[in-house]
Protein backbone atom coordinates (compact mmCIF):
# COMPACT_ATOMS: atom_id res chain seq x y z
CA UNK A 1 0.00 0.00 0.00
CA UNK A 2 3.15 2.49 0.55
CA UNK A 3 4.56 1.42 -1.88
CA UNK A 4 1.69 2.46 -4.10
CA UNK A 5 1.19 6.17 -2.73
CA UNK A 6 4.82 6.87 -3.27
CA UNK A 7 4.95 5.28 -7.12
CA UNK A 8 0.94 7.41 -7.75
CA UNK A 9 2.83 10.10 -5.77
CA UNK A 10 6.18 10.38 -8.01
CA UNK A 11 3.35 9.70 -11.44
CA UNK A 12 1.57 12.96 -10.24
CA UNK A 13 4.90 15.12 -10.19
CA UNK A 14 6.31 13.82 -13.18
CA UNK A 15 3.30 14.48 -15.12
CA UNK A 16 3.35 18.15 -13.95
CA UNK A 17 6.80 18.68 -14.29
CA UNK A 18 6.37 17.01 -18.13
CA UNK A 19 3.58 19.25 -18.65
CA UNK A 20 5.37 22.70 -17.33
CA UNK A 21 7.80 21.66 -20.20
CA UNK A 22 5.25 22.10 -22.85
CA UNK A 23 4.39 25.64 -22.81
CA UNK A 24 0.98 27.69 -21.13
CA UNK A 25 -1.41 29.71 -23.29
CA UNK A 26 -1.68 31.93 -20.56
CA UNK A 27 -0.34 35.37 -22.41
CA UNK A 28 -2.97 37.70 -23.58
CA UNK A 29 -6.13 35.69 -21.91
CA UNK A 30 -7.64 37.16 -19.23
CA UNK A 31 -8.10 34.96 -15.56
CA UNK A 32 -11.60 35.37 -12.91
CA UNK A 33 -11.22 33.63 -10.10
CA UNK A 34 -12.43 32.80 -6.69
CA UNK A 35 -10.88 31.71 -3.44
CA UNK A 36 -11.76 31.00 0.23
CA UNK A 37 -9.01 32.72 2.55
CA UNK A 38 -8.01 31.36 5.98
CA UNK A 39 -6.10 34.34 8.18
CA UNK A 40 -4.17 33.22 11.12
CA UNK A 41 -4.50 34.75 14.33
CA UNK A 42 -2.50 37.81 15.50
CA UNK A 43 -2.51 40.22 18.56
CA UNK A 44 -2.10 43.68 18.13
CA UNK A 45 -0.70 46.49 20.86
CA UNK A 46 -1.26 49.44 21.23
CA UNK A 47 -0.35 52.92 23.37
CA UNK A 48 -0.89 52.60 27.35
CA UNK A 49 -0.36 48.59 27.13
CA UNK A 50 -3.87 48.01 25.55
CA UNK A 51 -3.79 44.95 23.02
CA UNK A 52 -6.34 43.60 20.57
CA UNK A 53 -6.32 39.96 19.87
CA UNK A 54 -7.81 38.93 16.71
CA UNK A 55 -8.93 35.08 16.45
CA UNK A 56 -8.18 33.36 12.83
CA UNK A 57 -10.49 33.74 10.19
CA UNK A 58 -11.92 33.13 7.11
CA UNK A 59 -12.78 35.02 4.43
CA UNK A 60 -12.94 34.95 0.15
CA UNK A 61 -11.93 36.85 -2.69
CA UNK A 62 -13.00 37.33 -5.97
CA UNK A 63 -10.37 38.50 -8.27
CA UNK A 64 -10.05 39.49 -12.34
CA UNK A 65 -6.43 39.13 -13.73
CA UNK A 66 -4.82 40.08 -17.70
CA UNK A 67 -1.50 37.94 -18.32
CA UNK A 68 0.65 40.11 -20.59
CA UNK A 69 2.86 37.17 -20.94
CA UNK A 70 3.29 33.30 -20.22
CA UNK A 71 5.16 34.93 -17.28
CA UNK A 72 3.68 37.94 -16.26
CA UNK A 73 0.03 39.19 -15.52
CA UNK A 74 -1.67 42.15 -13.53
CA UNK A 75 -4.63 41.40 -11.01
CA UNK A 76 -7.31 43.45 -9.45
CA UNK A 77 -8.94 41.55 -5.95
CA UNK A 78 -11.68 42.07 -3.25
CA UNK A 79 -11.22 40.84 -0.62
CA UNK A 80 -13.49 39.74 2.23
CA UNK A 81 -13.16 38.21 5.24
CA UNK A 82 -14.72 38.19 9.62
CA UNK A 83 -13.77 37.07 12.57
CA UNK A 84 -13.69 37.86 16.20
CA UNK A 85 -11.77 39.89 18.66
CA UNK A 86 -10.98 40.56 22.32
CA UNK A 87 -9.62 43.55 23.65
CA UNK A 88 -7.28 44.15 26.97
CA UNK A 89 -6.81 47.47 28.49
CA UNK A 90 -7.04 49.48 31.82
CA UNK A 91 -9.33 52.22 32.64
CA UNK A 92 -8.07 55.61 34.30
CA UNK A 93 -7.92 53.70 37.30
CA UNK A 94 -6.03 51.07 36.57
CA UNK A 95 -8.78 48.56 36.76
CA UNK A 96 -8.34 45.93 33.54
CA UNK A 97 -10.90 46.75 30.84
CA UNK A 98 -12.01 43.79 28.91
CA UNK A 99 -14.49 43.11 25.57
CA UNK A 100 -14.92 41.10 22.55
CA UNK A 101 -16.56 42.08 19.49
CA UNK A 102 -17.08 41.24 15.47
CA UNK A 103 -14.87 42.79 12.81
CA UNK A 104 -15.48 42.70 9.55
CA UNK A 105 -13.02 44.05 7.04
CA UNK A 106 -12.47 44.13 2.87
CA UNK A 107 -10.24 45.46 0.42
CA UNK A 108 -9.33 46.31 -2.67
CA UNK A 109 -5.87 45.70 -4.67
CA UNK A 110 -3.93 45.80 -7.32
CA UNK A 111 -1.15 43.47 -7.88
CA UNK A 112 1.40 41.83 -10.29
CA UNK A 113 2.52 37.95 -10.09
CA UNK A 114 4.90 36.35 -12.53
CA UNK A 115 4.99 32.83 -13.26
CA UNK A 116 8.63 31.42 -12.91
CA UNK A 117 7.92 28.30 -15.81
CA UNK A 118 6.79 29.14 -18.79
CA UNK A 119 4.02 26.12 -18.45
CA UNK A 120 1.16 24.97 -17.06
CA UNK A 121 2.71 23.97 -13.71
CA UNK A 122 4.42 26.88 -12.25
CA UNK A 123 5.57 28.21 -9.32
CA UNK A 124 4.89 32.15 -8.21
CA UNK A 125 5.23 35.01 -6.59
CA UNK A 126 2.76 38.28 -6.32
CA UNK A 127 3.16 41.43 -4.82
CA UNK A 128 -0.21 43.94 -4.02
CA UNK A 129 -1.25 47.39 -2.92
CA UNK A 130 -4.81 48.91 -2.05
CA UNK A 131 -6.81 50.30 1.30
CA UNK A 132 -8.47 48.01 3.60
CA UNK A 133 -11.52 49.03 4.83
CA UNK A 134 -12.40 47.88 8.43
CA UNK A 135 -15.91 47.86 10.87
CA UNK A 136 -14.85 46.88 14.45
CA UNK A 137 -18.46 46.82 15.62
CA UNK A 138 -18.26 48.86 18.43
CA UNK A 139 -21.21 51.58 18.32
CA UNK A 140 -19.72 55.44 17.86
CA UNK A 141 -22.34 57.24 19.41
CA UNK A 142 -23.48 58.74 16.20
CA UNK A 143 -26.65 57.02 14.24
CA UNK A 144 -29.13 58.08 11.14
CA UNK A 145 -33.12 57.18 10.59
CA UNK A 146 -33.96 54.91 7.89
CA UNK A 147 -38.16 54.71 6.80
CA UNK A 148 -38.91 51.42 4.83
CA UNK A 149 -42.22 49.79 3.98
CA UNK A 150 -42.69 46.53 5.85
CA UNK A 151 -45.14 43.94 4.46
CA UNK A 152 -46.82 42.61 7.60
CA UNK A 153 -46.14 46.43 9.78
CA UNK A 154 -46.72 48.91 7.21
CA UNK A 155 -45.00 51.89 6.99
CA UNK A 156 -41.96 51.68 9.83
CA UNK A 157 -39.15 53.79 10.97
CA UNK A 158 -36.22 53.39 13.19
CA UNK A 159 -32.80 55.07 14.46
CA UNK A 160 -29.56 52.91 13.31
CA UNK A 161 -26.50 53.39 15.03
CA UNK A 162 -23.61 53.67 13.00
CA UNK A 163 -20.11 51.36 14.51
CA UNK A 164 -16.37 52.57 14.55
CA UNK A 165 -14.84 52.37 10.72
CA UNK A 166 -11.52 53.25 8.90
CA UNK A 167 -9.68 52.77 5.62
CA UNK A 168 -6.45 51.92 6.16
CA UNK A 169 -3.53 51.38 3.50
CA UNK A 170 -2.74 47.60 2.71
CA UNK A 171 0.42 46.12 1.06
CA UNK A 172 1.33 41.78 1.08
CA UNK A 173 3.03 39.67 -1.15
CA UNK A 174 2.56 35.48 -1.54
CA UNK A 175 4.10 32.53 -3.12
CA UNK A 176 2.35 29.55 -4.41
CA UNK A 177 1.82 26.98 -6.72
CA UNK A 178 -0.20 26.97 -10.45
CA UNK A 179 -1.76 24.44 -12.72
CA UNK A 180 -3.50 25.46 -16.05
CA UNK A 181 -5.64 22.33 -16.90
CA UNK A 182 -6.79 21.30 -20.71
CA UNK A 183 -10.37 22.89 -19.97
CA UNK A 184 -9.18 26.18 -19.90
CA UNK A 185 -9.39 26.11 -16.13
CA UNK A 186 -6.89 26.49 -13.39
CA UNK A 187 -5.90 26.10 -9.87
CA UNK A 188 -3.87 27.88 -7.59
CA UNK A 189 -2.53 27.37 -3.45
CA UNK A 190 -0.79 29.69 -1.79
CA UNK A 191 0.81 31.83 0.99
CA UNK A 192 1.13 35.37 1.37
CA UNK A 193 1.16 38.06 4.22
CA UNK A 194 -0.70 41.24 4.44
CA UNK A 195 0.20 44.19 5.98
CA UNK A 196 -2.69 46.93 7.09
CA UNK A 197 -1.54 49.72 8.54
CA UNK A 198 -2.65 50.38 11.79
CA UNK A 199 -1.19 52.36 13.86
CA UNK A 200 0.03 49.60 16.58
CA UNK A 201 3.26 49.48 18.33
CA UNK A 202 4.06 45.77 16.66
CA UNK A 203 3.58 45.49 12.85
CA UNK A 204 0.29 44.72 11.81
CA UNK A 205 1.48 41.67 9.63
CA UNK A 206 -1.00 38.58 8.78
CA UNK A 207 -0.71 35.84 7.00
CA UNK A 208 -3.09 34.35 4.94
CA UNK A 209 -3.55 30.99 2.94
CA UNK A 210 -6.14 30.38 -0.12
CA UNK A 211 -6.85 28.29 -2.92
CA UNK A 212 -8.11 29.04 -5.67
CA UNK A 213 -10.15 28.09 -8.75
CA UNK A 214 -10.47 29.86 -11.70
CA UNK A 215 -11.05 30.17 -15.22
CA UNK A 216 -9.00 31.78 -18.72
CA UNK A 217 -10.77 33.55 -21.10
């Protein structure tokens, strides 16, 4: 039986390797794709010893790419992606403050990847820029009305309270692994770290792992 993994095992990477030998027809197709994110955990400090800790979590992104070349193509991605949080601190006092709460938080980059074969199996590595865009959930004080017609109440109004936001500038990078299959589809895992810039006294580094499926065109 071990023997039999290893020998399907070594058939699956020669076949790849063959195949990154025999040229992509990625250059001047465009890619869409889709992946589900996992973050990893991180905690966060801040001034006067108060820390966030934010628990791992998922997320997705939907992402449109051009490929200039076999080796080279541009991407633009949204990203996605909630989880929870708990907060440390101290009040005037001195007395430990503690809370947990829901963040939600997307962005939007632009990127460049090149592929290091020129083939359908290829290692790479992408670089991105954008703004992240982030809702802790904790109510600001400040609120607006909202009217609506309800089908069972009628005619209804009610005051919404608007939560703590911000849009912070985002920069990563990740390495991974790409197939191109016959069917004009492809598949992609990977690595990469993000970088949102809040203004913490540790850097505000996560790292995030996806796969993806997508499709040329």
């Amino acid at each position: 039986m071990k023997n039999n993994i290893v020998i399907t095992t070594l058939a699956i990477i020669l076949s790849m390797v063959t195949a990154s030998q025999a040229g992509s027809d990625r250059e001047q197709n465009w890619d869409v794709y889709f992946s589900p994110n996992y973050v990893t955990s991180k905690t966060l400090s801040f001034d006067h010893g108060s820390q966030v800790e934010l628990n791992d979590r998922t997320g997705w992104s939907l992402g449109f790419g051009f490929n200039f070349t076999n080796y080279i193509s541009a991407d633009l991605v949204f990203n996605s992606s909630n989880g929870s949080y708990a907060v440390k601190s101290v009040d005037d006092a001195g007395a430990p403050v503690e809370y947990s709460n829901n963040m939600y938080s997307s962005s939007m980059t632009v990127g460049m990847t090149y592929n290091i074969i020129d083939g359908p199996f290829t290692p790479y590595i992408s670089g991105n820029i954008g703004g992240t865009f982030v809702d802790t959930g904790i109510r600001d004080g400040g609120g607006y009305q909202s009217c609506y017609y309800d089908p069972w109440y009628g005619y209804v109004c009610g005051i919404y309270e608007t939560t703590k936001t911000s849009t912070e500038f985002s920069y990563g990078g990740s390495v991974g692994l790409r197939y191109d299959l016959q069917n004009k589809l492809f598949l992609k895992a990977g690595v990469g770290v993000n970088v949102v810039g809040f203004n913490s006294d540790n850097t505000p580094l996560f790292t995030i792992y996806q796969l993806t499926v997508g499709s040329r065109f």
